[in-house]
Every structure is written in C-alpha cells, then in structure tokens.
Protein backbone atom coordinates (compact mmCIF):
# COMPACT_ATOMS: atom_id res chain seq x y z
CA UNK A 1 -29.21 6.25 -6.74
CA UNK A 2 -25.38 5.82 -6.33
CA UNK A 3 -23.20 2.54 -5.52
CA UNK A 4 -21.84 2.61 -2.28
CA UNK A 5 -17.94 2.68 -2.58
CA UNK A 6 -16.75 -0.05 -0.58
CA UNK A 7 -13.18 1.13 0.47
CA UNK A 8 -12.67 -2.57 2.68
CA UNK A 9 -13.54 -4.54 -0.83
CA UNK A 10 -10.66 -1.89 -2.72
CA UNK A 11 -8.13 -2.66 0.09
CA UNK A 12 -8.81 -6.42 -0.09
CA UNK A 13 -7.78 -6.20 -4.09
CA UNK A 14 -4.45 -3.69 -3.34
CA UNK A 15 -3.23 -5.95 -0.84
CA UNK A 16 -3.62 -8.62 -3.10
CA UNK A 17 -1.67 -6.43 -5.57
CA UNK A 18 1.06 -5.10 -2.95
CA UNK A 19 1.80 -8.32 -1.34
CA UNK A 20 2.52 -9.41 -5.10
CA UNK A 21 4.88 -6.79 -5.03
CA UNK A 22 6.76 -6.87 -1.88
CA UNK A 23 7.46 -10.36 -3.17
CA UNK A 24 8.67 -9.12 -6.28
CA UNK A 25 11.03 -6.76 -3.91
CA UNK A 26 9.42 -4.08 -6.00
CA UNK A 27 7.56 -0.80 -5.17
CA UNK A 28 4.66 0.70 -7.33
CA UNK A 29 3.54 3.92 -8.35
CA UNK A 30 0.10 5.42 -7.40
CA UNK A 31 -1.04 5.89 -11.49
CA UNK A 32 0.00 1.75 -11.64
CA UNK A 33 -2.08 0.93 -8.88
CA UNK A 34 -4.87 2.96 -9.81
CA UNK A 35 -4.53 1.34 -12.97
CA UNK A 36 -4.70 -2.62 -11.91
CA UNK A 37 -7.56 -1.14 -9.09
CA UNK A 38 -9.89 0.02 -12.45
CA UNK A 39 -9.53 3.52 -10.24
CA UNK A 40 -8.64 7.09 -10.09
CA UNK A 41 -5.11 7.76 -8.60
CA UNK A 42 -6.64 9.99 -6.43
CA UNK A 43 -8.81 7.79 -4.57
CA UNK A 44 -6.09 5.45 -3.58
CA UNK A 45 -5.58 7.23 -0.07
CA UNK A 46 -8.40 5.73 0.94
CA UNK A 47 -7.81 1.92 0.46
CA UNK A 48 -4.40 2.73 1.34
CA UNK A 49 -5.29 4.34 4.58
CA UNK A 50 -7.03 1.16 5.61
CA UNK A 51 -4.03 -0.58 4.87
CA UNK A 52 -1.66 1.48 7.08
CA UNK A 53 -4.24 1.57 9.59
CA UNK A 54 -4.20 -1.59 10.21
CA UNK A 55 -0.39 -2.44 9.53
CA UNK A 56 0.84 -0.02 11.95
CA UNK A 57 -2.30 -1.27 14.07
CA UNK A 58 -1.35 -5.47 13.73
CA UNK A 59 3.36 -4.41 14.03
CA UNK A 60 3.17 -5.43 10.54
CA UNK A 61 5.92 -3.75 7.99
CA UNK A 62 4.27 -1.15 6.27
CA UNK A 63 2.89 -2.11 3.37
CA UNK A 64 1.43 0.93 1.90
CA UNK A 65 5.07 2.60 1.30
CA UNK A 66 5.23 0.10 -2.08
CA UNK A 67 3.01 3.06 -3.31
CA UNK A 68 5.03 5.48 -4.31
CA UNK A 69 5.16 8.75 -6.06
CA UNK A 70 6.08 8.31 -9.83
CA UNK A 71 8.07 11.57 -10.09
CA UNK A 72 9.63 11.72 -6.36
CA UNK A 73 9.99 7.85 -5.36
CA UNK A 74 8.42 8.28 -2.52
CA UNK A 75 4.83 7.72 -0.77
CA UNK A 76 2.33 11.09 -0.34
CA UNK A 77 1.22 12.76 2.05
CA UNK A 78 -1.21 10.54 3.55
CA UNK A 79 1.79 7.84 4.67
CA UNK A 80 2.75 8.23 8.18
CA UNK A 81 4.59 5.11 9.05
CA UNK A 82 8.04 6.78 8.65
CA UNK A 83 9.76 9.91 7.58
CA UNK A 84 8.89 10.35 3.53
CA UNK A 85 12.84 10.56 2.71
CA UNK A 86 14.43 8.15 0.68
CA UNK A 87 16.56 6.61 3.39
CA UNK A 88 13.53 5.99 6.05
CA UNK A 89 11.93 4.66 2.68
CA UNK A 90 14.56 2.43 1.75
CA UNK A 91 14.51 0.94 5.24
CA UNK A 92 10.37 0.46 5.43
CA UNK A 93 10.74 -1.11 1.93
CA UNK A 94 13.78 -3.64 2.92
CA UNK A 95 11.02 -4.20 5.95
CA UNK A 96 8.46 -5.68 3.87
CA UNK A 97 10.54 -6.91 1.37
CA UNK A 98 11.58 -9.22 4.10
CA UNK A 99 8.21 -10.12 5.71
CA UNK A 100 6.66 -13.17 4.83
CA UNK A 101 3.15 -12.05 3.58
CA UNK A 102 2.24 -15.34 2.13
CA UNK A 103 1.84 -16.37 6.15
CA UNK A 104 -0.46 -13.31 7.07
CA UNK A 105 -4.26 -13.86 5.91
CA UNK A 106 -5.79 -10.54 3.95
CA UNK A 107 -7.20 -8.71 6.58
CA UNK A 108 -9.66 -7.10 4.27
CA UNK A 109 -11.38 -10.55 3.25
C-alpha cells in the first residue's frame, strides 16, 4: 500500500523555505527547491499551487514567483499571479521582498 502524499504538509516546509528567501531578497530555482523539499522538481506545482492559491486568495504578495526557472529566470507555467516576463516579475518579487512575512502565521500549519 502507498503513502498518501500530503501536498498541505510539502507547502507548510516551502513556505518555510520561501519566506527564508524573500527575506534574503532572493529568488530560487525549482531544482533548489526540490532539492531542500527531498523532492522531484516536477512535483513542486503542486505545493506551489497551494501556495498561490491561497496568496492570491488572503491579497498577500505572491510568494510562489521566488520559484523560478533556472535557465529563463522566470516562474512556469503553473504561476498565474502576473504576466511571466521579467518586468511583471521584477515587480511581484520587489512585492514580497517588501512584505513582512515574519508577521503572517504559515497557513499550511
């Protein structure tokens, strides 16, 4: 019998990992996420879905456009909280660069 995959447990951990970064005022790529996750870079849409979800959901910044492409710089296909060119990118990521995450609770805890 298989695990269940808990996707709400994943997206707890990333935005752990991507509040650590928009702190840092630095995005990450998909294969560096996967990596610090212990998963495949494929299966990040899904934790990262919940993330945008809710972050377009709550008027939060979006958070999920720290995840980035390592060859184009910019999030895949499954981002929808702005245009994926670099200027709309630049502007989400000064976003939540300025946010103050440290005063929003994990939503996935």
């Amino acid at each position: 019998m298989s695990k269940r995959i808990d996707q709400r447990e994943r997206a707890a951990r990333a935005w752990q990992i991507l509040t650590a970064q928009a702190e840092k005022g630095k995005p990450i790529t998909y294969g560096e996420l996967a990596h610090r996750m212990g998963v495949h870079h494929r299966v990040c849409r899904f934790f990262l879905g919940l993330i945008q979800d809710y972050c377009m959901g709550a008027g939060l910044p979006p958070l999920q456009s720290l995840v980035v492409n390592k060859r184009t710089g910019v999030p895949g296909e499954g981002y929808h909280a702005t245009a994926r060119h670099d200027t709309r990118i630049r502007e989400a990521h000064a976003k939540v660069f300025d946010f103050s995450w440290g005063c929003h609770k994990n939503p996935f805890e």
